[in-house]
N, C-alpha and C. Protein backbone atom coordinates (compact mmCIF):
# COMPACT_ATOMS: atom_id res chain seq x y z
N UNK A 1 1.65 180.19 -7.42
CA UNK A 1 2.97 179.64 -7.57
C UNK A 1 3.56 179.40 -6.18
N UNK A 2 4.31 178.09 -6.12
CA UNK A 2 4.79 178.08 -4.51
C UNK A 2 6.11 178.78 -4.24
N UNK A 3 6.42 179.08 -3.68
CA UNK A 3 8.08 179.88 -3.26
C UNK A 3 8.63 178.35 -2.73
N UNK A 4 10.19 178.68 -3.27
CA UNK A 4 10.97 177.74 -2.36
C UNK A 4 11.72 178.05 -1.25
N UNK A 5 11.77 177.55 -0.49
CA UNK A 5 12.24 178.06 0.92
C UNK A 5 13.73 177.57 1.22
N UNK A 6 14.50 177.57 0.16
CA UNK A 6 15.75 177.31 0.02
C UNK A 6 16.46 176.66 1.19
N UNK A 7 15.57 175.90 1.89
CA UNK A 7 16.06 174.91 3.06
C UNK A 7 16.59 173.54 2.56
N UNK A 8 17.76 173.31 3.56
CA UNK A 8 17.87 171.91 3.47
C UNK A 8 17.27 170.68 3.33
N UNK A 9 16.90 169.79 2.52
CA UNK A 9 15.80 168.38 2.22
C UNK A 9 16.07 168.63 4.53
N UNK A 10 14.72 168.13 4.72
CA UNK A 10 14.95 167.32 5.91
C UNK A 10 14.88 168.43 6.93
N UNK A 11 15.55 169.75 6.87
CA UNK A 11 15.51 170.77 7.78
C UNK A 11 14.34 171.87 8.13
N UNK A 12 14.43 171.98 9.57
CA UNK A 12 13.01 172.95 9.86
C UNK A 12 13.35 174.03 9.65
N UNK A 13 13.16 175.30 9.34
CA UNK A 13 12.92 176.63 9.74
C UNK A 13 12.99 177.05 11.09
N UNK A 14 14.00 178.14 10.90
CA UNK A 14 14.22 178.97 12.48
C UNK A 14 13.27 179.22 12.87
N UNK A 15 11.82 179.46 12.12
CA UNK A 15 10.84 180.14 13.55
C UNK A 15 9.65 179.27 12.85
N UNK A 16 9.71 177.89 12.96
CA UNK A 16 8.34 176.98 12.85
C UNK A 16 7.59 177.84 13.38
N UNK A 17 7.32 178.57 14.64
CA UNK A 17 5.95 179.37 14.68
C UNK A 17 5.71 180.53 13.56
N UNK A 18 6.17 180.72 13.67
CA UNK A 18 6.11 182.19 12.29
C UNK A 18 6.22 181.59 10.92
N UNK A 19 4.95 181.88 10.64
CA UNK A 19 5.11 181.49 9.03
C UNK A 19 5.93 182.97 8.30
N UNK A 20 6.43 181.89 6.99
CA UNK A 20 7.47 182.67 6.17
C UNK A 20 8.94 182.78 6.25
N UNK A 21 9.49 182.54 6.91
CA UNK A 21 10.67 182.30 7.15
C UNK A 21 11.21 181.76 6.17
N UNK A 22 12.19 182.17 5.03
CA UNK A 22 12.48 181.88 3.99
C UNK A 22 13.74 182.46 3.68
N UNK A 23 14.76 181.69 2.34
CA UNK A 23 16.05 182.61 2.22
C UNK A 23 17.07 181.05 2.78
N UNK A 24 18.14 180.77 2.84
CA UNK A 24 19.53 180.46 3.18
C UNK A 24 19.77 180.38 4.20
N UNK A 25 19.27 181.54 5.14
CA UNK A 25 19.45 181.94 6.90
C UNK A 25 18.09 181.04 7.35
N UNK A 26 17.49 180.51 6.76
CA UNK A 26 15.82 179.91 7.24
C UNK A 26 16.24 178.75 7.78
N UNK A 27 17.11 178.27 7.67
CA UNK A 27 16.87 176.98 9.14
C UNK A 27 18.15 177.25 9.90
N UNK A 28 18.17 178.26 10.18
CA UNK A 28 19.71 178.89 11.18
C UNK A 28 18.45 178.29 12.38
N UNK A 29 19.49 177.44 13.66
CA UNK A 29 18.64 177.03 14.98
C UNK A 29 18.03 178.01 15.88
N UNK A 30 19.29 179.05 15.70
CA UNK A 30 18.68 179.99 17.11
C UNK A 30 19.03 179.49 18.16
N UNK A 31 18.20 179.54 19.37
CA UNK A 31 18.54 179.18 20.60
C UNK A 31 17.30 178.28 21.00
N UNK A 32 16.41 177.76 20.07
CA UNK A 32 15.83 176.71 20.03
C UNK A 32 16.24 175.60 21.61
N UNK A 33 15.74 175.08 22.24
CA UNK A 33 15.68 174.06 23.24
C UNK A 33 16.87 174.25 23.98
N UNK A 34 16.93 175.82 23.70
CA UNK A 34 18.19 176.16 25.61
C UNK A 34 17.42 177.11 26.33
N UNK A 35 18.21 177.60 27.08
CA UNK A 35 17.66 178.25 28.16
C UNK A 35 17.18 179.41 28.03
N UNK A 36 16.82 179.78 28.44
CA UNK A 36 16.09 181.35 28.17
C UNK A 36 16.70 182.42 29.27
N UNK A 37 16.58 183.56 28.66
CA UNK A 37 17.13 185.03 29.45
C UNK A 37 16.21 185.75 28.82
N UNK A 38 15.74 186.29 30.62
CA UNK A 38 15.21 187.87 29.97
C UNK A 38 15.64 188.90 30.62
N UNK A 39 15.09 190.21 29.79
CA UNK A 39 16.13 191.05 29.67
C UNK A 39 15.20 191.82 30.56
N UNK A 40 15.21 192.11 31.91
CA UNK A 40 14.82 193.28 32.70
C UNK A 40 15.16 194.25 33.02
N UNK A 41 16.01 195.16 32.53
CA UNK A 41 16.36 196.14 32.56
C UNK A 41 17.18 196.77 31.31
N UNK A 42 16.69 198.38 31.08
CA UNK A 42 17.22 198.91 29.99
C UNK A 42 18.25 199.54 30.18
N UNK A 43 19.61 199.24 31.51
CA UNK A 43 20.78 199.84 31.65
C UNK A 43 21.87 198.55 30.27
N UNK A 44 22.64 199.44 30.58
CA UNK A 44 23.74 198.74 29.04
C UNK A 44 24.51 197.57 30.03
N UNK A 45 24.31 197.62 30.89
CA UNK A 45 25.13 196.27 31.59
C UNK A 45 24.48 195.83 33.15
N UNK A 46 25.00 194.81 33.34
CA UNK A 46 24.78 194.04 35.49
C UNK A 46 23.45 193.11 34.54
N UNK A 47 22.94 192.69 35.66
CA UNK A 47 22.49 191.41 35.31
C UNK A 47 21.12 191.71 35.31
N UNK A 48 20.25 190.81 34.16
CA UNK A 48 19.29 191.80 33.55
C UNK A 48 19.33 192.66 32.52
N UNK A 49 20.72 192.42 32.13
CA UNK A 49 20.72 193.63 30.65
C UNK A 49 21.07 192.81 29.37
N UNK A 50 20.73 193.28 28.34
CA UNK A 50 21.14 192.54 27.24
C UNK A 50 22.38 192.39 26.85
N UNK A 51 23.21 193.06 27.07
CA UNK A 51 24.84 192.99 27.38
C UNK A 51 25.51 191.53 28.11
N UNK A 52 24.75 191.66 29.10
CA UNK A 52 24.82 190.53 29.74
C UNK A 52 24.75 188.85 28.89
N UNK A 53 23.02 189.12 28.57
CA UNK A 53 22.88 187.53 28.13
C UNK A 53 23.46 187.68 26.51
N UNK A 54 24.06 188.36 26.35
CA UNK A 54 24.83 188.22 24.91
C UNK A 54 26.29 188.16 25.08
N UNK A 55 27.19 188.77 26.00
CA UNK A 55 28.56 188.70 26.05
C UNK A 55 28.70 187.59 27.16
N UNK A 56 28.16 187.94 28.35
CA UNK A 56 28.81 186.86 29.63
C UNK A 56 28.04 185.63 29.77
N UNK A 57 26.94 185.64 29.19
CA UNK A 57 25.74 184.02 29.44
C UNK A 57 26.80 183.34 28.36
N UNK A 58 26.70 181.53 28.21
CA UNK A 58 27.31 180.95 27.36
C UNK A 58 26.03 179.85 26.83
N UNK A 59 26.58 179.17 25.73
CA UNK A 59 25.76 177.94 25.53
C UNK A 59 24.31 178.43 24.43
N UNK A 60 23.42 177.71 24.08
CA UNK A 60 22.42 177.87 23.75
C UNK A 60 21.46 178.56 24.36
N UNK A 61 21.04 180.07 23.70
CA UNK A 61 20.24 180.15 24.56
C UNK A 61 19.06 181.34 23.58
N UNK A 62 18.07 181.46 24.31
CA UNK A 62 17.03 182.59 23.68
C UNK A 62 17.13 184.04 24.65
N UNK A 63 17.21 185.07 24.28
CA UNK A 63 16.77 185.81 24.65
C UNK A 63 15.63 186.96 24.82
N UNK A 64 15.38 187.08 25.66
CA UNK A 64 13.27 187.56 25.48
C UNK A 64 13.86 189.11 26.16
N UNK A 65 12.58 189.90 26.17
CA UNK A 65 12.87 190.82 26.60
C UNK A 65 11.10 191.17 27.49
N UNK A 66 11.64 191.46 28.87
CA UNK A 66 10.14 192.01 29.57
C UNK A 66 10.40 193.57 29.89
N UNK A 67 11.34 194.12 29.10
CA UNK A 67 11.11 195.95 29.23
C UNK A 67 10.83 196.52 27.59
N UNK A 68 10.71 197.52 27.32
CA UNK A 68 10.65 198.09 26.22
C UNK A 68 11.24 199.23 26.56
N UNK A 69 11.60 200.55 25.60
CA UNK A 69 12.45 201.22 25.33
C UNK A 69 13.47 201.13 24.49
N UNK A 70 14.37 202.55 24.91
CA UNK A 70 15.56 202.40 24.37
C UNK A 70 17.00 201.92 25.55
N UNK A 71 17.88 201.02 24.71
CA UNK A 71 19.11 200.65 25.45
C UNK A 71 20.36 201.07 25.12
N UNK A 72 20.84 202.56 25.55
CA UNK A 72 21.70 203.54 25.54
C UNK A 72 23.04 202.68 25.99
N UNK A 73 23.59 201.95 24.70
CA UNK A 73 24.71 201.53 24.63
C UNK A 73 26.35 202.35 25.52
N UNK A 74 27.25 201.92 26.41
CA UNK A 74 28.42 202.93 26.21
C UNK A 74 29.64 202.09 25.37
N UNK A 75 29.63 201.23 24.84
CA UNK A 75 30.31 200.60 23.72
C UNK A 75 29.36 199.26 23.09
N UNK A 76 30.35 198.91 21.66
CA UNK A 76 29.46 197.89 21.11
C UNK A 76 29.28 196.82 21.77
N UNK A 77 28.18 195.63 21.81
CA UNK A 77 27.76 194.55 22.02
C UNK A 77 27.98 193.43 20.61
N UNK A 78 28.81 192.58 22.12
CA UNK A 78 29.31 191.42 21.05
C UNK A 78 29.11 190.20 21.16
N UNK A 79 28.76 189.78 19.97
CA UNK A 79 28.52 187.70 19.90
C UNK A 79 29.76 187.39 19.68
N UNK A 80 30.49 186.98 20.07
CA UNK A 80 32.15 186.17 19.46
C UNK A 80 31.79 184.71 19.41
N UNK A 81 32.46 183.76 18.48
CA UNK A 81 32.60 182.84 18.36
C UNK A 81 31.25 182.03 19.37
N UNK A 82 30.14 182.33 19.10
CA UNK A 82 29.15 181.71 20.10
C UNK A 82 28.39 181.04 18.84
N UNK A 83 27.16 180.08 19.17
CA UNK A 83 26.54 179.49 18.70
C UNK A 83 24.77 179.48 19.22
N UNK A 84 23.76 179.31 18.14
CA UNK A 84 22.89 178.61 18.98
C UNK A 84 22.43 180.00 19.86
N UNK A 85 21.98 181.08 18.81
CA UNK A 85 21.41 182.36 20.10
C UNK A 85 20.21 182.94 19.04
N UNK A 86 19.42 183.29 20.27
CA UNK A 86 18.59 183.78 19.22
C UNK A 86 17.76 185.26 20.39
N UNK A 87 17.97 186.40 19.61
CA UNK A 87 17.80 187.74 20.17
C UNK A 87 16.00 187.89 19.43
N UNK A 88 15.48 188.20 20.57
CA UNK A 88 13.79 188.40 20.18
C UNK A 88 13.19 189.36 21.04
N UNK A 89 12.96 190.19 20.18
CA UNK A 89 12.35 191.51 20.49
C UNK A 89 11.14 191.54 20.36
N UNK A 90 10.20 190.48 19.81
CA UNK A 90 8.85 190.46 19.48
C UNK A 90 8.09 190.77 20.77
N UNK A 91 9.15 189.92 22.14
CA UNK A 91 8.85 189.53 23.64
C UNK A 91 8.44 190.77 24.30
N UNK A 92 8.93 192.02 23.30
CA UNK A 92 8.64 193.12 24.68
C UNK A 92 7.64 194.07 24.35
N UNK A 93 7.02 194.48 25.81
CA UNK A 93 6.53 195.34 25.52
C UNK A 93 5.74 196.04 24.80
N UNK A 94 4.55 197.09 24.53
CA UNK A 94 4.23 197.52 23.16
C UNK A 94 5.40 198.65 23.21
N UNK A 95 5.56 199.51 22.23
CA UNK A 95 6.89 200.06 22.01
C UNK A 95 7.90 199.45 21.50
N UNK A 96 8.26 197.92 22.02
CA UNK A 96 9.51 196.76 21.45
C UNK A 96 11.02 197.78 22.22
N UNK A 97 11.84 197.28 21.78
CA UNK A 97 13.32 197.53 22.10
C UNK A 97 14.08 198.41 20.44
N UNK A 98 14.77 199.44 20.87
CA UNK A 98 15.67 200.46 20.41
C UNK A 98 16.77 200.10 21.11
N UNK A 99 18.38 199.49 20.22
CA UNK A 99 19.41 199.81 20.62
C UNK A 99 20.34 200.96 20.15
N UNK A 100 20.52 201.66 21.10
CA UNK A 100 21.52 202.92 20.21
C UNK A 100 22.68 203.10 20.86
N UNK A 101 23.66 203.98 20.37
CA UNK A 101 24.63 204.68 20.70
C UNK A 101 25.48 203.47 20.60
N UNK A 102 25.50 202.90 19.70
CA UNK A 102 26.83 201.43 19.12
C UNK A 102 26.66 200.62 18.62
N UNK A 103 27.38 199.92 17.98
CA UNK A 103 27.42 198.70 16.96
C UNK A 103 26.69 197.65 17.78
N UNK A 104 26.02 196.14 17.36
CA UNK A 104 25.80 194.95 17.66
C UNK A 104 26.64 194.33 16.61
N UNK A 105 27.66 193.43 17.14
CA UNK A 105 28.36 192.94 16.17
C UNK A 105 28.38 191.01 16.26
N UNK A 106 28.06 190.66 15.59
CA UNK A 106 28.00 189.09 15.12
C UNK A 106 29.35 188.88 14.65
N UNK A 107 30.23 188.44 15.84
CA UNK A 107 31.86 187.89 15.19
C UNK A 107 31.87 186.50 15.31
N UNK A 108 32.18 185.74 13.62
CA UNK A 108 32.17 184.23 14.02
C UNK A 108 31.12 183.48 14.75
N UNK A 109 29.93 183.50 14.68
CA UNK A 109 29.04 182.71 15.29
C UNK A 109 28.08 182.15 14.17
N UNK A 110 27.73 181.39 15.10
CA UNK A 110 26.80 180.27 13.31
C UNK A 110 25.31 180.17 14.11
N UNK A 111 24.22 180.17 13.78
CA UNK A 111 23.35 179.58 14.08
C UNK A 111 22.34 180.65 14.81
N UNK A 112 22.36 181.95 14.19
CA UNK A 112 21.64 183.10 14.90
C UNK A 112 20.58 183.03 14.29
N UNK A 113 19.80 183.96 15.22
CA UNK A 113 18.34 184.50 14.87
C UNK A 113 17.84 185.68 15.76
N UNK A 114 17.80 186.91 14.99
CA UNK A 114 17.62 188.18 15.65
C UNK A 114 16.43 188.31 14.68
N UNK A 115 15.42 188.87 16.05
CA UNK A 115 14.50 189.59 15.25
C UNK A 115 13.65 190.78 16.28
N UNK A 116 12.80 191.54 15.30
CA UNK A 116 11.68 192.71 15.85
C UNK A 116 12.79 193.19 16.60
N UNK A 117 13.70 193.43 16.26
CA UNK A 117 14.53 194.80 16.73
C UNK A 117 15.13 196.27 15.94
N UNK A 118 14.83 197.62 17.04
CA UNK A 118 15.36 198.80 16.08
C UNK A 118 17.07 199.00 16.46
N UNK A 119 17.81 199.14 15.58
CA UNK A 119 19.16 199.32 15.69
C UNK A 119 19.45 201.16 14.93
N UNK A 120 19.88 201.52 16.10
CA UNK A 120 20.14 203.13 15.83
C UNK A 120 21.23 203.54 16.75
N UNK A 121 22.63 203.13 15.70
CA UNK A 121 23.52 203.56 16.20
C UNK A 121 24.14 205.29 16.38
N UNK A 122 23.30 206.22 15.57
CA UNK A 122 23.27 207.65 15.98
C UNK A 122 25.07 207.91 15.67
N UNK A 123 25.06 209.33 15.66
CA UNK A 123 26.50 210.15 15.32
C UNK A 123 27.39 209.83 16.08
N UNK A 124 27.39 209.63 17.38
CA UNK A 124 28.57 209.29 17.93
C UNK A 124 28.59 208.19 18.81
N UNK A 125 28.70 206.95 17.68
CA UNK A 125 29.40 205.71 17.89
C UNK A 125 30.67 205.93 19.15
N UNK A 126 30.90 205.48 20.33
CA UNK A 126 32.24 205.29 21.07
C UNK A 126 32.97 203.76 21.16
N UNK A 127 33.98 203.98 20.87
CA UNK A 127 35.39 203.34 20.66
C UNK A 127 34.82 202.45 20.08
N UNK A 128 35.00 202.69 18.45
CA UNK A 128 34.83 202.20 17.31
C UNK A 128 35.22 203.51 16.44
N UNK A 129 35.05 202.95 14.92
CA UNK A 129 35.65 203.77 13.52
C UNK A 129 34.46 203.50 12.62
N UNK A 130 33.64 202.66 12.72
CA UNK A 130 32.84 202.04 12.04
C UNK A 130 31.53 202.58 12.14
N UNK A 131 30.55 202.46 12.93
CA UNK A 131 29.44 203.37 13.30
C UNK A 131 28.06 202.58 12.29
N UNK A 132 28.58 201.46 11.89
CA UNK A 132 27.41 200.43 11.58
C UNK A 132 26.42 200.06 12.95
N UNK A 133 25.27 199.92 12.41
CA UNK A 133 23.82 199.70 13.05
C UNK A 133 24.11 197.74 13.63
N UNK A 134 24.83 197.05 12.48
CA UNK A 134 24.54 195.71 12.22
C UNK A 134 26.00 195.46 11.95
N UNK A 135 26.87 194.45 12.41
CA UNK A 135 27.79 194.12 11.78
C UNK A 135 28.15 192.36 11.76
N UNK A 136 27.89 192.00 10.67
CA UNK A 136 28.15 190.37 10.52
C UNK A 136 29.78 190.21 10.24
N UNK A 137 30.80 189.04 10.61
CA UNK A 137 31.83 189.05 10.33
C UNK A 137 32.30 187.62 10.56
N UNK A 138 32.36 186.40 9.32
CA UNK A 138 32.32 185.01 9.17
C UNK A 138 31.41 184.49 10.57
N UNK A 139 29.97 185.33 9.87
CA UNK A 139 29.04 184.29 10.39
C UNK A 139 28.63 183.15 9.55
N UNK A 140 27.90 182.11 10.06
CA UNK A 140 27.13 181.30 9.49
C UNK A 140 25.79 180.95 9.60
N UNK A 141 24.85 181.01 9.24
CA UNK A 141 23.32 180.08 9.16
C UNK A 141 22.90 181.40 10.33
N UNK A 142 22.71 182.31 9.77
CA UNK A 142 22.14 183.56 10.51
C UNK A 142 20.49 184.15 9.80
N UNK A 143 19.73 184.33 10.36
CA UNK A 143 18.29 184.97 10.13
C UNK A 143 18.21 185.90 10.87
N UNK A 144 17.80 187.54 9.76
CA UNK A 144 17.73 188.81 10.21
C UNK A 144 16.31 189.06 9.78
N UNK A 145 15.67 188.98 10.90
CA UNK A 145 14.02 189.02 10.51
C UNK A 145 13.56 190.33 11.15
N UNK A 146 12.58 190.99 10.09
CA UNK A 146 11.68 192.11 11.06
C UNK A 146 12.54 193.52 12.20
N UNK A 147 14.00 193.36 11.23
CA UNK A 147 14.36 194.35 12.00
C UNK A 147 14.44 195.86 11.40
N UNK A 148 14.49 197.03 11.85
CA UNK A 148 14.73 198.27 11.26
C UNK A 148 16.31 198.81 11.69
N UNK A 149 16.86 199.19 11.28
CA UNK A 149 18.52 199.86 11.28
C UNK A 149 18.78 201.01 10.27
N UNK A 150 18.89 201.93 11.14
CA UNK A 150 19.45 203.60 10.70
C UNK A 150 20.35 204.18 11.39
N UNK A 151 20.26 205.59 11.06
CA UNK A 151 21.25 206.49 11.92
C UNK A 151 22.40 205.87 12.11
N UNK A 152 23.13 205.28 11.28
CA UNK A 152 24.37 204.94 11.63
C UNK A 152 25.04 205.75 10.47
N UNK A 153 26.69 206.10 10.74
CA UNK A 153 27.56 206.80 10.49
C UNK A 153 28.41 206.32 9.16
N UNK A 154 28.27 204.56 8.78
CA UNK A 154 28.89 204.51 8.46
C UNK A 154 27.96 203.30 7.02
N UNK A 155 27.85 202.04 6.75
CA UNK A 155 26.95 201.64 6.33
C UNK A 155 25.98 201.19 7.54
N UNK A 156 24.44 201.10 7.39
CA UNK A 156 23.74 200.83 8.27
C UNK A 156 24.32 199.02 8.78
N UNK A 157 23.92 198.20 8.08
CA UNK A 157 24.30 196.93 7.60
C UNK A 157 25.29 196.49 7.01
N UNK A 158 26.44 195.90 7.80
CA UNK A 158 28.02 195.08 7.15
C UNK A 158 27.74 193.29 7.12
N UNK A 159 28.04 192.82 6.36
CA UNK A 159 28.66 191.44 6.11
C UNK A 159 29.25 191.05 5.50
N UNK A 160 30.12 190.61 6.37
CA UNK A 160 31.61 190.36 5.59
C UNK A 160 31.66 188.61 5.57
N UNK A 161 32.51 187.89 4.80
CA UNK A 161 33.01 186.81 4.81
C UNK A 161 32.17 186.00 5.59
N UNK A 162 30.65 186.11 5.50
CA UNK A 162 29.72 185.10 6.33
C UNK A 162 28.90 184.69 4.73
N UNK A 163 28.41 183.27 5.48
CA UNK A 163 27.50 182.30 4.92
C UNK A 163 26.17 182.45 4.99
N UNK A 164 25.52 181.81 3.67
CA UNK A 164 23.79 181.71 4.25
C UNK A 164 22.89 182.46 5.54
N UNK A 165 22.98 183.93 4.95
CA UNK A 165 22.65 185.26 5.88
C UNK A 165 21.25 185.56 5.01
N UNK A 166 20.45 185.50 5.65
CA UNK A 166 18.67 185.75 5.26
C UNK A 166 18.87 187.14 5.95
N UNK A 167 18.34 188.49 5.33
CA UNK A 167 17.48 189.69 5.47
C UNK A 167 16.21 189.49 5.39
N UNK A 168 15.04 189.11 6.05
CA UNK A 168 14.05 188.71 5.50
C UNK A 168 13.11 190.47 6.11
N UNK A 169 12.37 191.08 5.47
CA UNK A 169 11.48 192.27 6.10
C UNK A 169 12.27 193.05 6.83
N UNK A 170 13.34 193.68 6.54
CA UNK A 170 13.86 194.42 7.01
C UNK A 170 13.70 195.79 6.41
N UNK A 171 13.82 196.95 7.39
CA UNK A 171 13.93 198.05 6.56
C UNK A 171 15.57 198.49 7.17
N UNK A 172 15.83 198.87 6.17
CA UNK A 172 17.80 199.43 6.25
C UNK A 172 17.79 201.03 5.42
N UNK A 173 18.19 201.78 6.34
CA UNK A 173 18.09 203.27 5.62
C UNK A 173 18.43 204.22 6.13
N UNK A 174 18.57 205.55 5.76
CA UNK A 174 18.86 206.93 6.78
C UNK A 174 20.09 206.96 7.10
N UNK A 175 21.11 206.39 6.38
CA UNK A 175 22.68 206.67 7.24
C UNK A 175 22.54 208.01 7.46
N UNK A 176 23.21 208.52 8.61
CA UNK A 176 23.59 209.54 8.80
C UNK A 176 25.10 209.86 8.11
N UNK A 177 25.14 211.43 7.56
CA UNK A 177 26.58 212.06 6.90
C UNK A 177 26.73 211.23 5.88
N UNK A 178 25.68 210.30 5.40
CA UNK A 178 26.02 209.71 3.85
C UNK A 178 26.21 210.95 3.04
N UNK A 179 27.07 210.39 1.98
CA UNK A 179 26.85 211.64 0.43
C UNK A 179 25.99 211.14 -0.57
């Protein structure tokens, strides 16, 4: 039996290389034909950090990663109103990338693609109330591929008031202080 890939007549898939890509979020662009950033270093900020090419870089862009580890957040990391990004963890390392100690939050942006990343926001979330792993909030045309998210405080995974959001192979689990 064939699956339908609930894409637009006419539209490609966020990761033409990767077969399967499927779901609503499957032809979100990403950062497709912009510039690229990589992420050399596992401090939470300065240039070279993922903090960086996600809050202060602008425009279309991909982000790769040439370290592995974990990236010991000291507050959350934010997409605001951006477009056209696409976070890829496949790029690093054996080991891949662990973000902890805070939220990644998707505010208002259309056209994402995060993938092969661990999100472990752990017990003490700083300056926040929330203590989510993942937080979507009127996104649009977003693909959440191949990621794992736990240890968070509060739900692992939020989306609120966003559009055509693909979970595709994700594992979501382990809140911490759930009842």
């Amino acid at each position: 039996m064939r699956r339908a890939r609930n894409l637009a007549r006419g539209s490609t898939p966020a990761l033409p290389w990767v077969t399967g890509a499927e779901g609503v979020g499957a032809a979100a662009r990403g950062g497709r034909w912009g510039q690229e950033y990589r992420v050399t270093t596992l401090a939470d900020s300065g240039a070279g950090s993922l903090r960086y090419g996600v809050e202060t870089m602008t425009g279309r862009r991909t982000i790769r990663f040439d370290v592995a580890g974990d990236i010991a957040l000291e507050s959350d990391i934010q997409l605001t109103d951006d477009e056209c990004v696409t976070i890829d963890g496949s790029t690093a390392p054996a080991g891949g990338v662990c973000i902890r100690d805070a939220t990644l939050r998707l505010i208002r942006s259309r056209d994402v693609v995060l993938r092969h990343l661990r999100l472990r926001p752990g017990p003490d979330v700083p300056d926040t109330d929330v203590g989510d792993g993942l937080e979507l909030d009127g996104c649009e045309d977003v693909l959440l591929k191949n990621l794992s998210v736990s240890w968070s405080t509060d739900e692992c995974v939020t989306i609120a008031r966003s559009n055509r959001v693909t979970l595709q192979n994700c594992l979501i689990g382990e809140p911490l202080n759930s009842i």
